[in-house]
Protein backbone atom coordinates (compact mmCIF):
# COMPACT_ATOMS: atom_id res chain seq x y z
CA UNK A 1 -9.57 -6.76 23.55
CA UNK A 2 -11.70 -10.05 24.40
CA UNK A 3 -12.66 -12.26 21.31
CA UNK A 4 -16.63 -11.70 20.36
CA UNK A 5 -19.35 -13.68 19.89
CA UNK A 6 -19.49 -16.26 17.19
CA UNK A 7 -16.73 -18.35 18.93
CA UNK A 8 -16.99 -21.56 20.48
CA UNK A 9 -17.47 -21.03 24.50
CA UNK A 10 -13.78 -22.23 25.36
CA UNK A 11 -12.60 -19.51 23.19
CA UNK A 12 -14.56 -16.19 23.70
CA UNK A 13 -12.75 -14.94 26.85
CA UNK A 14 -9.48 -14.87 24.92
CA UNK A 15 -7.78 -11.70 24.13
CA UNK A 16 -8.26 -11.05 20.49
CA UNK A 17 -6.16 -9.10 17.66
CA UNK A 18 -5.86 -7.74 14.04
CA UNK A 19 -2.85 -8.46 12.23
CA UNK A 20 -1.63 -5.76 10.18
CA UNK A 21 -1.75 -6.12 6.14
CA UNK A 22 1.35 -7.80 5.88
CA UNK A 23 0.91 -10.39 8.81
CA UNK A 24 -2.58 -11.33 7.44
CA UNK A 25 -1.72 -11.87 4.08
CA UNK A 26 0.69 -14.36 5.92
CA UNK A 27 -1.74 -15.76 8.30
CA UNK A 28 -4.10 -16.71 5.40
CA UNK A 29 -1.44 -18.25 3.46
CA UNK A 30 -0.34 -20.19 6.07
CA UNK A 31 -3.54 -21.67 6.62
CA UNK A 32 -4.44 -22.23 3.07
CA UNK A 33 -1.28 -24.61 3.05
CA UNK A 34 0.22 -22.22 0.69
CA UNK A 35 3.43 -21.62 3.18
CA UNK A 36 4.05 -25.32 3.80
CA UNK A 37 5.98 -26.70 6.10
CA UNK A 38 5.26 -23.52 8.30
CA UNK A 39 2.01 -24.01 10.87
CA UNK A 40 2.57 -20.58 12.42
CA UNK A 41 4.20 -17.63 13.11
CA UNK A 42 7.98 -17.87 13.69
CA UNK A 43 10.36 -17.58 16.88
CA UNK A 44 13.03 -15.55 17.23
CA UNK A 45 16.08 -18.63 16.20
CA UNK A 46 13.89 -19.24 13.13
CA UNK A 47 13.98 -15.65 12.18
CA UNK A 48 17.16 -15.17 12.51
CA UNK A 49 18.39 -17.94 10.45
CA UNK A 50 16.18 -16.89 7.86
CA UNK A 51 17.39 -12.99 8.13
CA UNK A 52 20.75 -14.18 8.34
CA UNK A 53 21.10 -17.53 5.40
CA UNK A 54 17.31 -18.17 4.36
CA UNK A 55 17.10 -21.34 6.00
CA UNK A 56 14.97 -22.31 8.85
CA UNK A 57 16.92 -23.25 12.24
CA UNK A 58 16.19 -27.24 11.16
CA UNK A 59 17.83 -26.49 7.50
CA UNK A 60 14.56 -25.88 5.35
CA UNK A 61 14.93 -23.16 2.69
CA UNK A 62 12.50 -20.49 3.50
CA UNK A 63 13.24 -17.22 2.23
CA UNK A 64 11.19 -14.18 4.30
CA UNK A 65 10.19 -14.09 7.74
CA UNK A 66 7.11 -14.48 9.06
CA UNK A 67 6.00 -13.01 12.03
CA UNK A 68 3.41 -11.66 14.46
CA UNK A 69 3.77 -8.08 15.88
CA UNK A 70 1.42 -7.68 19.02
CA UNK A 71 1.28 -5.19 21.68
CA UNK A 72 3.54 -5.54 25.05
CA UNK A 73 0.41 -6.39 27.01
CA UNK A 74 -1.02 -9.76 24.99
CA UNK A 75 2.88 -11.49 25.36
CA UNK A 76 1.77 -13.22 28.32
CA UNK A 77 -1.12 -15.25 27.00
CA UNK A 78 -1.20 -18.73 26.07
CA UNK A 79 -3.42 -18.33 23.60
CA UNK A 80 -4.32 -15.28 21.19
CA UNK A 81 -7.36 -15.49 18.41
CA UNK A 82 -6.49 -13.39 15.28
CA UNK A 83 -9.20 -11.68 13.00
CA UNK A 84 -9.65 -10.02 10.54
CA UNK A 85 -10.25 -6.19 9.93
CA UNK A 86 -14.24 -6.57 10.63
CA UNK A 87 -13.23 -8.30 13.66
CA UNK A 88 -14.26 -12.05 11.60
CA UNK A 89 -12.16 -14.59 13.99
CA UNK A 90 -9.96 -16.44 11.96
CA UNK A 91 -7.71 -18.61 13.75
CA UNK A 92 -6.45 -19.12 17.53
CA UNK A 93 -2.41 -18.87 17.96
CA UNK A 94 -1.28 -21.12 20.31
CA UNK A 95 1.41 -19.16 22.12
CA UNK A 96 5.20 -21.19 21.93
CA UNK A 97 6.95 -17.92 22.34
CA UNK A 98 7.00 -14.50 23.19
CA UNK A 99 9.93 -12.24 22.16
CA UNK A 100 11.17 -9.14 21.41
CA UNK A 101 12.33 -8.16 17.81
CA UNK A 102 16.31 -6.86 18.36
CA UNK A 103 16.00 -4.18 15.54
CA UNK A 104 12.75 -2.70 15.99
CA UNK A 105 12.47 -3.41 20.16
CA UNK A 106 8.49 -4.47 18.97
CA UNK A 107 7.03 -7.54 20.41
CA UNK A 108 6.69 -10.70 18.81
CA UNK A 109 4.62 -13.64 19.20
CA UNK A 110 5.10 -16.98 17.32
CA UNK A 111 3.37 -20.87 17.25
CA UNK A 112 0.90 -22.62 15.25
CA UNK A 113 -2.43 -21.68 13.96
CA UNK A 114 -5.71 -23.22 14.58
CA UNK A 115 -7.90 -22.21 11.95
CA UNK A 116 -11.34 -21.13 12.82
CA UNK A 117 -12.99 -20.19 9.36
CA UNK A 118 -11.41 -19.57 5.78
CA UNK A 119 -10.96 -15.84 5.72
CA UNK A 120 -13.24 -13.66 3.20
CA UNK A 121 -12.14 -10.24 3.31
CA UNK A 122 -10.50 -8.75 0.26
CA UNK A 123 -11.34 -8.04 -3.09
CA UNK A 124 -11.83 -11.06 -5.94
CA UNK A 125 -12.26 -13.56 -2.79
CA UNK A 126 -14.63 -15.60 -5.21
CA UNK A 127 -11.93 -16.48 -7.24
CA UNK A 128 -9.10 -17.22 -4.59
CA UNK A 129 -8.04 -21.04 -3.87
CA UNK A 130 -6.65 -23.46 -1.31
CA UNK A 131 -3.92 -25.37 -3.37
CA UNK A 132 -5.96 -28.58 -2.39
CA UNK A 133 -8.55 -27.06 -3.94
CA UNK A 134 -7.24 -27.09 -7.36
CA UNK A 135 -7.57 -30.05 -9.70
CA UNK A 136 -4.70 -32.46 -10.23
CA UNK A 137 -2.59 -31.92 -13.87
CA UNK A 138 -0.19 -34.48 -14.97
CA UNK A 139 1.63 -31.81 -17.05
CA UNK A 140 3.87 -28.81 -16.58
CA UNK A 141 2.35 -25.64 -15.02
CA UNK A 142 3.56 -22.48 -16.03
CA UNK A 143 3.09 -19.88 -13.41
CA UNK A 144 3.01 -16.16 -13.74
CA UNK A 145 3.30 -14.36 -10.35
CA UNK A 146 2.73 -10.73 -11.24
CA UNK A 147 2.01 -7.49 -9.38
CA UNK A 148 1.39 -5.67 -12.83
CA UNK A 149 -1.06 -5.93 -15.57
CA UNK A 150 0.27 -8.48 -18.39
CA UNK A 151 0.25 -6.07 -22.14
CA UNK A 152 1.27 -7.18 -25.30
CA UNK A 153 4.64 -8.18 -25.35
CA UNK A 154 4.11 -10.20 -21.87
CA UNK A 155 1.29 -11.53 -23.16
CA UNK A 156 3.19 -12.95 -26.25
CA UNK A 157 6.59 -14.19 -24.38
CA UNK A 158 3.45 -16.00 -22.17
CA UNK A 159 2.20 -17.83 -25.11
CA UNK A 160 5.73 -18.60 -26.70
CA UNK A 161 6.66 -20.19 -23.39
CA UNK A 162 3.98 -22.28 -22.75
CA UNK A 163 4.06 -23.42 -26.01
CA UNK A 164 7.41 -24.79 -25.76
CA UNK A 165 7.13 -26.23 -22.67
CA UNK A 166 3.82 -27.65 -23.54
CA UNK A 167 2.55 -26.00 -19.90
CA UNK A 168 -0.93 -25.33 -18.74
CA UNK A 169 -1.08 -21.32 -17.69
CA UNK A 170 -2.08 -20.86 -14.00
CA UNK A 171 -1.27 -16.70 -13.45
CA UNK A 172 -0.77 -15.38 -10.28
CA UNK A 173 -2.14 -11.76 -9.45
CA UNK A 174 0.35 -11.12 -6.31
CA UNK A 175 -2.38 -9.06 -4.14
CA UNK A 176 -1.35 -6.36 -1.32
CA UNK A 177 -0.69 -3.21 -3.48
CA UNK A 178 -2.50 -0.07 -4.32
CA UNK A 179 -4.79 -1.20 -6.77
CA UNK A 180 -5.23 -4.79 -6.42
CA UNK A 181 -8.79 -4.46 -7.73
CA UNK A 182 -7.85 -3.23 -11.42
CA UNK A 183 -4.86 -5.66 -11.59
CA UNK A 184 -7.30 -8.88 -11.16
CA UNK A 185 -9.94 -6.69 -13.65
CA UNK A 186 -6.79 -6.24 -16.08
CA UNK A 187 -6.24 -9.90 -15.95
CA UNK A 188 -9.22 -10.82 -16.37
CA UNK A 189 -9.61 -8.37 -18.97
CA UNK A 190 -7.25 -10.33 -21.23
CA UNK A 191 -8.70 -13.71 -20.52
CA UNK A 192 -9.08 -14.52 -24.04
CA UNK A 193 -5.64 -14.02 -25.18
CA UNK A 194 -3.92 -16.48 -22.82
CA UNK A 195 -3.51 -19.92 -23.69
CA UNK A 196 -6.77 -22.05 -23.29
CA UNK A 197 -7.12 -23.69 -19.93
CA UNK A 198 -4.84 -20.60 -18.13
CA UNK A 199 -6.38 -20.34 -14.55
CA UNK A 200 -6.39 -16.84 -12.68
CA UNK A 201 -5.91 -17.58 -9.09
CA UNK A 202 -5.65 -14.33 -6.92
CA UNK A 203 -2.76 -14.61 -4.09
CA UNK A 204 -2.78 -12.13 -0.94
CA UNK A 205 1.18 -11.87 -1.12
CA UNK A 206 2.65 -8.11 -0.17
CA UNK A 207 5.29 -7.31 -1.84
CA UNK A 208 8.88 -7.61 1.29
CA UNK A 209 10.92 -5.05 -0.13
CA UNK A 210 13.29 -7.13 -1.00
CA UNK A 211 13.66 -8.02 -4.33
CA UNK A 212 15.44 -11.39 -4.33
CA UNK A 213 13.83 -12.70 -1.71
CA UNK A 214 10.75 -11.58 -3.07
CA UNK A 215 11.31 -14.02 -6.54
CA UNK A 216 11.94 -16.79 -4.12
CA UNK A 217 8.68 -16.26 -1.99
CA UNK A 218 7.28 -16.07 -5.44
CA UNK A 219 8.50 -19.66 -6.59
CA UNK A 220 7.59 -20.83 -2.98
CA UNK A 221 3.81 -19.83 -3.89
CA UNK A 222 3.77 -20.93 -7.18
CA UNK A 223 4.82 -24.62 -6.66
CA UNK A 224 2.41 -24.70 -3.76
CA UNK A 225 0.12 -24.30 -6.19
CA UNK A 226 1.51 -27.22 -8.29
CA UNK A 227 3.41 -24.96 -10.66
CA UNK A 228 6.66 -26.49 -12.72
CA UNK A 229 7.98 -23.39 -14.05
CA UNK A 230 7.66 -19.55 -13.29
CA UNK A 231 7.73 -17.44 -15.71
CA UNK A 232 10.53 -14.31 -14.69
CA UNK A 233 13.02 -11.73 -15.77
CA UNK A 234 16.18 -12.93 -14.59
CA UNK A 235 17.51 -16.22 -13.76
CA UNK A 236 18.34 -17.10 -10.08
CA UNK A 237 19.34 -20.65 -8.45
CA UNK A 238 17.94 -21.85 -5.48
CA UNK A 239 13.95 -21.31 -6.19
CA UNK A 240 11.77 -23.64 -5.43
CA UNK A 241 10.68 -23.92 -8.96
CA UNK A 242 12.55 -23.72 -12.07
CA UNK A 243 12.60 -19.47 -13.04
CA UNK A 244 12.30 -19.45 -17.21
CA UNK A 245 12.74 -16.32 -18.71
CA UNK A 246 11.71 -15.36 -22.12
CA UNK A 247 13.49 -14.44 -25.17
CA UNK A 248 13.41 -10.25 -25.74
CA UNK A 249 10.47 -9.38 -27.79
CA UNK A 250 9.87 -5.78 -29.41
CA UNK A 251 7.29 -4.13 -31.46
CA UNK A 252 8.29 -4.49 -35.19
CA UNK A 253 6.88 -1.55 -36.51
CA UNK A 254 6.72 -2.92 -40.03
CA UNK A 255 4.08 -5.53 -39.92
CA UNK A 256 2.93 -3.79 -36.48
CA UNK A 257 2.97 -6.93 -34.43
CA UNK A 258 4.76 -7.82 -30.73
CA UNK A 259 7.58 -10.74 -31.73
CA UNK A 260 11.00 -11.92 -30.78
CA UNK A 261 13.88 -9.42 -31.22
CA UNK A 262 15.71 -12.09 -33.37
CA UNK A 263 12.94 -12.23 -36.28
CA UNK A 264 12.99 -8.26 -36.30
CA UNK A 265 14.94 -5.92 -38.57
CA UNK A 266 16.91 -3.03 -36.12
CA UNK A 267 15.86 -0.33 -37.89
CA UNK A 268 11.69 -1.63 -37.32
CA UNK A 269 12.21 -2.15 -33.95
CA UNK A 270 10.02 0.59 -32.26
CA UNK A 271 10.97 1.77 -28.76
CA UNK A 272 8.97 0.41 -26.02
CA UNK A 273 6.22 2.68 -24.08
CA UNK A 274 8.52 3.53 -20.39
CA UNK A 275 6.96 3.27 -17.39
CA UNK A 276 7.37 7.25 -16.97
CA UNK A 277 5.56 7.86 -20.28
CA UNK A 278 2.89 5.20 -19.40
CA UNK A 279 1.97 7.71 -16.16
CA UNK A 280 2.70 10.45 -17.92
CA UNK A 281 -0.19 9.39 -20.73
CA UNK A 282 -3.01 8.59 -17.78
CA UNK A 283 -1.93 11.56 -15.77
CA UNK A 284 -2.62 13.86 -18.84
CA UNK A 285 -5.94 11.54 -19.86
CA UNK A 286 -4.60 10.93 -22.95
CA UNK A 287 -5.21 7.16 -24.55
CA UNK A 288 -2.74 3.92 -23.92
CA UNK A 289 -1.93 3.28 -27.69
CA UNK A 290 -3.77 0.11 -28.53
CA UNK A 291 -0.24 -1.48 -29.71
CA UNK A 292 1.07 -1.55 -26.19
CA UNK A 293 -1.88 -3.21 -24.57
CA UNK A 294 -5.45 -4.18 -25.10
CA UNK A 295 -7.99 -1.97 -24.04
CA UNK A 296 -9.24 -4.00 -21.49
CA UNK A 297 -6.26 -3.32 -19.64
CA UNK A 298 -5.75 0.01 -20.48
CA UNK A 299 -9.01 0.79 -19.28
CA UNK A 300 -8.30 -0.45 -16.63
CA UNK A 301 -5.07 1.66 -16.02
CA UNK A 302 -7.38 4.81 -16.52
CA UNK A 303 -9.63 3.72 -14.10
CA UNK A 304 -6.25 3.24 -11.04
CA UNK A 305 -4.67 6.01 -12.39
CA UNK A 306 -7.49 8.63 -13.58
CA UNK A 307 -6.50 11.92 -15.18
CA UNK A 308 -4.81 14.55 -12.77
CA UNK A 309 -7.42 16.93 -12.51
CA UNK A 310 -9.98 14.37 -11.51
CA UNK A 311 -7.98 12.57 -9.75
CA UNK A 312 -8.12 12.49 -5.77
CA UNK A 313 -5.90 14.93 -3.40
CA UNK A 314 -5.22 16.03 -0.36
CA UNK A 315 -3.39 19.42 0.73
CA UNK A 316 -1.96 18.83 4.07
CA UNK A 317 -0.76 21.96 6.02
CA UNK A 318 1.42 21.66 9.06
CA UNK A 319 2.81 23.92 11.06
CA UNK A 320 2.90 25.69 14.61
CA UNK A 321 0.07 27.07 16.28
CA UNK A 322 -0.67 30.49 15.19
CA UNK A 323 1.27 30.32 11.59
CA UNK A 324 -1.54 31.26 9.50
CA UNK A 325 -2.41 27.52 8.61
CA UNK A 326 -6.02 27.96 9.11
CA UNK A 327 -6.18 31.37 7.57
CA UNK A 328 -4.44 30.20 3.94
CA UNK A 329 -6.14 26.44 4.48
CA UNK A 330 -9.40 28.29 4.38
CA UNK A 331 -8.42 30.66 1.30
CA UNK A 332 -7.05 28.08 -0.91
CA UNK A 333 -10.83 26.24 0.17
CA UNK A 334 -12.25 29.16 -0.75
CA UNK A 335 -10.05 29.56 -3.87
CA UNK A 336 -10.26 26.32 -5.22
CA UNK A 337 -14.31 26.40 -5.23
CA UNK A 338 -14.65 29.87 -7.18
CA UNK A 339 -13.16 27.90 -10.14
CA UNK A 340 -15.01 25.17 -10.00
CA UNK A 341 -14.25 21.83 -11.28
CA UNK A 342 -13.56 20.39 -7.89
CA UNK A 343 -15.19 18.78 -4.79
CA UNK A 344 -13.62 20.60 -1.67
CA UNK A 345 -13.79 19.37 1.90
CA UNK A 346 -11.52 21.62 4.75
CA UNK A 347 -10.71 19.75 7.94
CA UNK A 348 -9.05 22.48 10.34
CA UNK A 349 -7.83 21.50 12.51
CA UNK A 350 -9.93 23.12 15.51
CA UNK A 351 -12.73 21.96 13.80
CA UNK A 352 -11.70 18.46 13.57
CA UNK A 353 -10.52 18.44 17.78
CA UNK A 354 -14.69 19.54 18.24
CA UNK A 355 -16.57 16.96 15.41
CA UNK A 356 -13.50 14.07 15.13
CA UNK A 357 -11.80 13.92 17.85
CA UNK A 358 -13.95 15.28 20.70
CA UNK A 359 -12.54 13.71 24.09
CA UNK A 360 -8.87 12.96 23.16
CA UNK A 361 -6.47 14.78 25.34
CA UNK A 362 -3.44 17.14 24.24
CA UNK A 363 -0.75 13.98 25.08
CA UNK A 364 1.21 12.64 22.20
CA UNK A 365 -0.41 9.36 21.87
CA UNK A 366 -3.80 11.11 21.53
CA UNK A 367 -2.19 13.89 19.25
CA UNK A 368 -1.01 11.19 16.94
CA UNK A 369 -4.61 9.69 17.21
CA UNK A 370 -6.07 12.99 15.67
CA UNK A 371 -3.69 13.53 13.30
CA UNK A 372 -4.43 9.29 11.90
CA UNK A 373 -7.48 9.97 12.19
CA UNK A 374 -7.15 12.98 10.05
CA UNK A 375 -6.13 11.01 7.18
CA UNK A 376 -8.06 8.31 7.71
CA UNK A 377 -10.79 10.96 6.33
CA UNK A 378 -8.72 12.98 3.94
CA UNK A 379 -7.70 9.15 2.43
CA UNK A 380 -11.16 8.44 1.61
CA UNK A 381 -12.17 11.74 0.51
CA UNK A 382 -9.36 11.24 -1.47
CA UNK A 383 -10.04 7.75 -2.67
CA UNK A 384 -13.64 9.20 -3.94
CA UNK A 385 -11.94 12.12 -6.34
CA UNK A 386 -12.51 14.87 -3.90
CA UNK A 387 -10.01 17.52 -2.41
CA UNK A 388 -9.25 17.60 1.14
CA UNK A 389 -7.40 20.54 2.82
CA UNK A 390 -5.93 19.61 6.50
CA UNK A 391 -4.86 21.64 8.43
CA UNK A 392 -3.54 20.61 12.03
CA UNK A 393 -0.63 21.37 13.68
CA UNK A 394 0.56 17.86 12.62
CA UNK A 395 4.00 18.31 15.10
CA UNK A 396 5.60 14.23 14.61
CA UNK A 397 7.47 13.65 11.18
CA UNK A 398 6.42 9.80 11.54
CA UNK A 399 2.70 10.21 11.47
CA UNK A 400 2.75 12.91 8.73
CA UNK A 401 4.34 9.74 6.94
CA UNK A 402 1.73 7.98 8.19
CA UNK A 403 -1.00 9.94 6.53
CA UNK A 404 1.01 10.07 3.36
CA UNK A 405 1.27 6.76 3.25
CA UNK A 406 -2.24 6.43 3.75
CA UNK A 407 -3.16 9.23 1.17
CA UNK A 408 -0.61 8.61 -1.45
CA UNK A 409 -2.08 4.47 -1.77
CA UNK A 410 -5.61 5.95 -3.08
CA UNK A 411 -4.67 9.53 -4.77
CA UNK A 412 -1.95 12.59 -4.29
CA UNK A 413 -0.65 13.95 -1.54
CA UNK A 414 0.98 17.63 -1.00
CA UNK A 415 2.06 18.69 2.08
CA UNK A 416 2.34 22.26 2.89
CA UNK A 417 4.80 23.45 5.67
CA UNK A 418 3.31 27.16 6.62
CA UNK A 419 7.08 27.80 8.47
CA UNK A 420 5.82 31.45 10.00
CA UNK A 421 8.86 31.88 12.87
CA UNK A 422 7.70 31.20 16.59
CA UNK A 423 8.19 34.72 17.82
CA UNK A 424 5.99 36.12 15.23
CA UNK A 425 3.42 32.98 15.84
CA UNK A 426 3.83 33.91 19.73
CA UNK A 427 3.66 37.82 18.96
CA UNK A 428 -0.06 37.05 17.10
CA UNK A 429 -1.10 34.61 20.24
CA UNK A 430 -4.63 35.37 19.26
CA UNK A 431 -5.85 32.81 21.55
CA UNK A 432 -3.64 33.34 24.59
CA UNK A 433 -2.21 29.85 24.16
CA UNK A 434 1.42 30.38 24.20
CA UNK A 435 1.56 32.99 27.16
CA UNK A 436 -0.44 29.99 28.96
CA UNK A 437 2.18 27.27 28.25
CA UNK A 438 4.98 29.57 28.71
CA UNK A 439 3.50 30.33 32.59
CA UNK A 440 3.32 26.15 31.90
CA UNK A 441 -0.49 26.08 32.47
CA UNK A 442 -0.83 24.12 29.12
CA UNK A 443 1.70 21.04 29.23
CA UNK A 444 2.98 19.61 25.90
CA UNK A 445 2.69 22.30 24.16
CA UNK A 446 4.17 22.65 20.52
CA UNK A 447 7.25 24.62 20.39
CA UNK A 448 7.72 25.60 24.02
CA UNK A 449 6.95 22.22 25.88
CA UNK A 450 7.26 20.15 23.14
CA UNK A 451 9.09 19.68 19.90
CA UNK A 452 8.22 20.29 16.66
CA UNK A 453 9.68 18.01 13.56
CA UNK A 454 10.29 20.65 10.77
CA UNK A 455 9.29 18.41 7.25
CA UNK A 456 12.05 18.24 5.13
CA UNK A 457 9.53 16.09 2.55
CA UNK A 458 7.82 19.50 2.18
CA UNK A 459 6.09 20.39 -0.92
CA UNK A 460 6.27 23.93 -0.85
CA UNK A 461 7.30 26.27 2.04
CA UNK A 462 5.32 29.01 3.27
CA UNK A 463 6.37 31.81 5.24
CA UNK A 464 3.01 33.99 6.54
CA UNK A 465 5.59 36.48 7.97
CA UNK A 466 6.98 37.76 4.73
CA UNK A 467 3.60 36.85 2.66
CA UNK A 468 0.16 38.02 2.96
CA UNK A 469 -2.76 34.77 2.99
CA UNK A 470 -3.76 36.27 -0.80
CA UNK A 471 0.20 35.89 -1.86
CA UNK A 472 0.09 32.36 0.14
CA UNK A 473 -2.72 30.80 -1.55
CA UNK A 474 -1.39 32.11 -4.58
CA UNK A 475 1.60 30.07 -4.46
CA UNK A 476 -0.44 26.97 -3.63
CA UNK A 477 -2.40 27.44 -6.26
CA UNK A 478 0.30 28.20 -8.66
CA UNK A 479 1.72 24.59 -7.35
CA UNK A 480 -1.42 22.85 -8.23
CA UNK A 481 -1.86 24.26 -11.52
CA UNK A 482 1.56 23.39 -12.56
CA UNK A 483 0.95 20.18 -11.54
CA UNK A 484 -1.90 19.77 -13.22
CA UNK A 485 -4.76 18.92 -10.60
CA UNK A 486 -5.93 22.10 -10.97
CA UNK A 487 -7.11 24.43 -14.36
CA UNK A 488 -5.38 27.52 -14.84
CA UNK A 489 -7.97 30.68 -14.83
């Protein structure tokens, strides 16, 4: 791919690529100054000393790596501009090294960054800063780098803390999860209750998956930002800022305020709303008791996480050709509009290969390509509230992950295995398919040429052999109601 228009001359025959999320997220801090002393992507010594003691190769704490996955085919340019989703150059990469990652056998490309144009993609970009951007404050900073909405009690240690340390407030919304929009809302939301002068500054940091070196990324951030304190849940040494974590505070059910365990009597200590019943309140619709958190936020929580039976889903069947997927994908379509309550769309997957995905060829690379873009659809039908029943062969394991990755970020996900034996899917043949790739006219063909990945993630199991499509859907629908996206009759 050749860099578009809108470049300077010298730059618009180079080859041009999209980071992924992750890599972005990097490539904008890294430009905003925010990953100081890095300039660029790493090599392969620097990764490995960071992998292996969290050091760079010249002795610099740095705790995650950060690199640039690229295809095979751009490893032997000197230069490489990056951009953004909408294809927005952002910087040029100035090619020191090309290697390939030892774990994953992908390909790697690391030097320093050239920045083109401050990137603007992403939600909240408004309110986003370059550290230099910020004014200079002679006192301590307390920094809160969070990935969750702040409630009561959070909201209270906050205040206690600053207090004592006599800190200015800057918080942190850590962007790169599944609702990033409501968790900037939420924190705006509750504005008023932080200390005056608190700053929101929204950070494009995905979370590593690593939970210790995550907290030290954190700090890293944080005192770019001219932080003297971060605000945490454990202690650890080695951040780059001072962690500080609060004293335990509860609910004290007596004077019904948040406070310190200490100034609390045991037996008015009320037990703190779990996670699990937090979910279990939205999923139901039910209200976020105002003692847990202000409304803002909980509206807020309503809005990411909206009542099951309004929420977004997608009912993904896979299976082999000729195992009644079609036949029970359009019943349960059928099914789930006679009682009402619910937008339906059914992508079949015949239907799809003629409107989607006219042109791609019956080869694994362009099978995956249907089945991404697939979800790419049922995602945003999802996203919008709607229901969308798939129903493709879907033969790979790793892109069926794929597209419940990509469902499960915006709404639910159930996938369906419709595991109808292959002699009885080759006995019904109504298409002549199989007897063609078994006198191998049809190449790559699921189950005779080519293998099929039985789920073992599988919602529910359905055998069409031993079930008629009525009994099938049934059993779907019995799933659904249970589960509470769909109204009992």
């Amino acid at each position: 791919m050749t860099a578009e228009a809108g470049l300077p001359d010298t730059l618009r025959d180079l080859p041009a690529w999209t980071p992924d999320p992750v890599e972005l997220a990097d490539l904008e801090l890294v430009l905003a100054g925010v990953y100081r002393p890095l300039t660029g992507f790493l090599g392969s010594f620097d990764t490995a000393m960071v992998i292996a003691g969290g050091r760079l190769a010249d002795g610099t704490p740095w705790p995650v790596p950060v690199t640039l996955s690229v295809p095979k085919e751009l490893t032997g340019h000197e230069r490489v501009v990056l951009q953004d989703p909408e294809g927005v150059p952002l910087a040029v990469l100035r090619v020191a090294e090309a290697w390939q990652d030892p774990t994953t056998q992908g390909w790697r490309l690391a030097g320093p960054l050239e920045a083109l144009r401050a990137p603007a993609h992403g939600p909240f970009h408004r309110l986003r800063r370059r550290p230099d951007e910020l004014d200079a404050y002679e006192g301590g900073v307390l920094a809160v780098a969070t990935r969750e909405p702040l409630h009561r009690k959070q909201l209270g240690q906050l205040r206690q803390v600053a207090e004592r340390l006599a800190a200015k407030v800057l918080v942190l919304p850590l962007l790169g999860g599944e609702h990033d929009e409501s968790l900037v809302r939420a924190l705006l939301g509750v504005r008023r209750e932080l200390p005056d002068g608190a700053q929101i500054i929204p950070v494009p940091l995905p979370a590593r998956g690593d939970q210790e070196r995550d907290i030290l990324l954190r700090a890293h951030v944080a005192a770019a930002y001219g932080a003297t304190h971060l605000l945490a849940e454990r202690e650890m040494e080695g951040t780059a800022v001072p962690l500080v974590v609060p004293e335990p505070w509860a609910y004290d059910a007596d004077v019904e305020v948040w406070r310190p365990v200490a100034r609390i009597e045991p037996d008015h200590v009320q037990a703190e709303l779990t996670p699990e019943r937090l979910n279990e309140l939205l999923d139901a619709g039910e209200p976020v008791p105002d003692w847990f958190t202000p409304p803002a936020v909980a509206a807020e929580l309503a809005l990411a996480r909206p009542p099951k039976r309004s929420r977004g889903i997608t009912v993904f069947f896979t299976g082999l050709s000729g195992s009644g997927k079609s036949t029970v994908a359009r019943g349960l379509a059928d099914a789930l509009v006679e009682r009402g309550g619910r937008t339906v769309t059914l992508l079949d997957g015949d239907v799809v290969r003629r409107m989607l995905s006219a042109g791609l060829t019956f080869s694994r690379a362009d099978r995956d390509l249907n089945i991404r873009r697939i979800g790419f659809v049922a995602a945003e039908i999802t996203r919008h509230g709607g229901t969308a029943i798939c129903a493709p062969i879907a033969p790979y394991a790793a892109t069926r992950a794929e597209v419940r990755r990509m469902v499960s970020a915006v709404g639910d996900f159930i996938l369906v295995h419709v595991a109808t034996p292959l002699e009885e899917c080759e006995r019904r043949d109504r298409k002549g398919l199989y007897a063609k790739a078994r006198a191998g006219q049809i190449p790559e063909f699921t189950g005779i040429s080519d293998p099929y990945e039985e789920p073992d993630d599988a919602d529910l199991t359905l055998d069409t052999s031993r079930l008629t499509p009525d009994e099938a859907v049934a059993r779907i629908l019995d799933l659904l109601v249970d589960g509470g996206w769909v109204r009992a009759e």
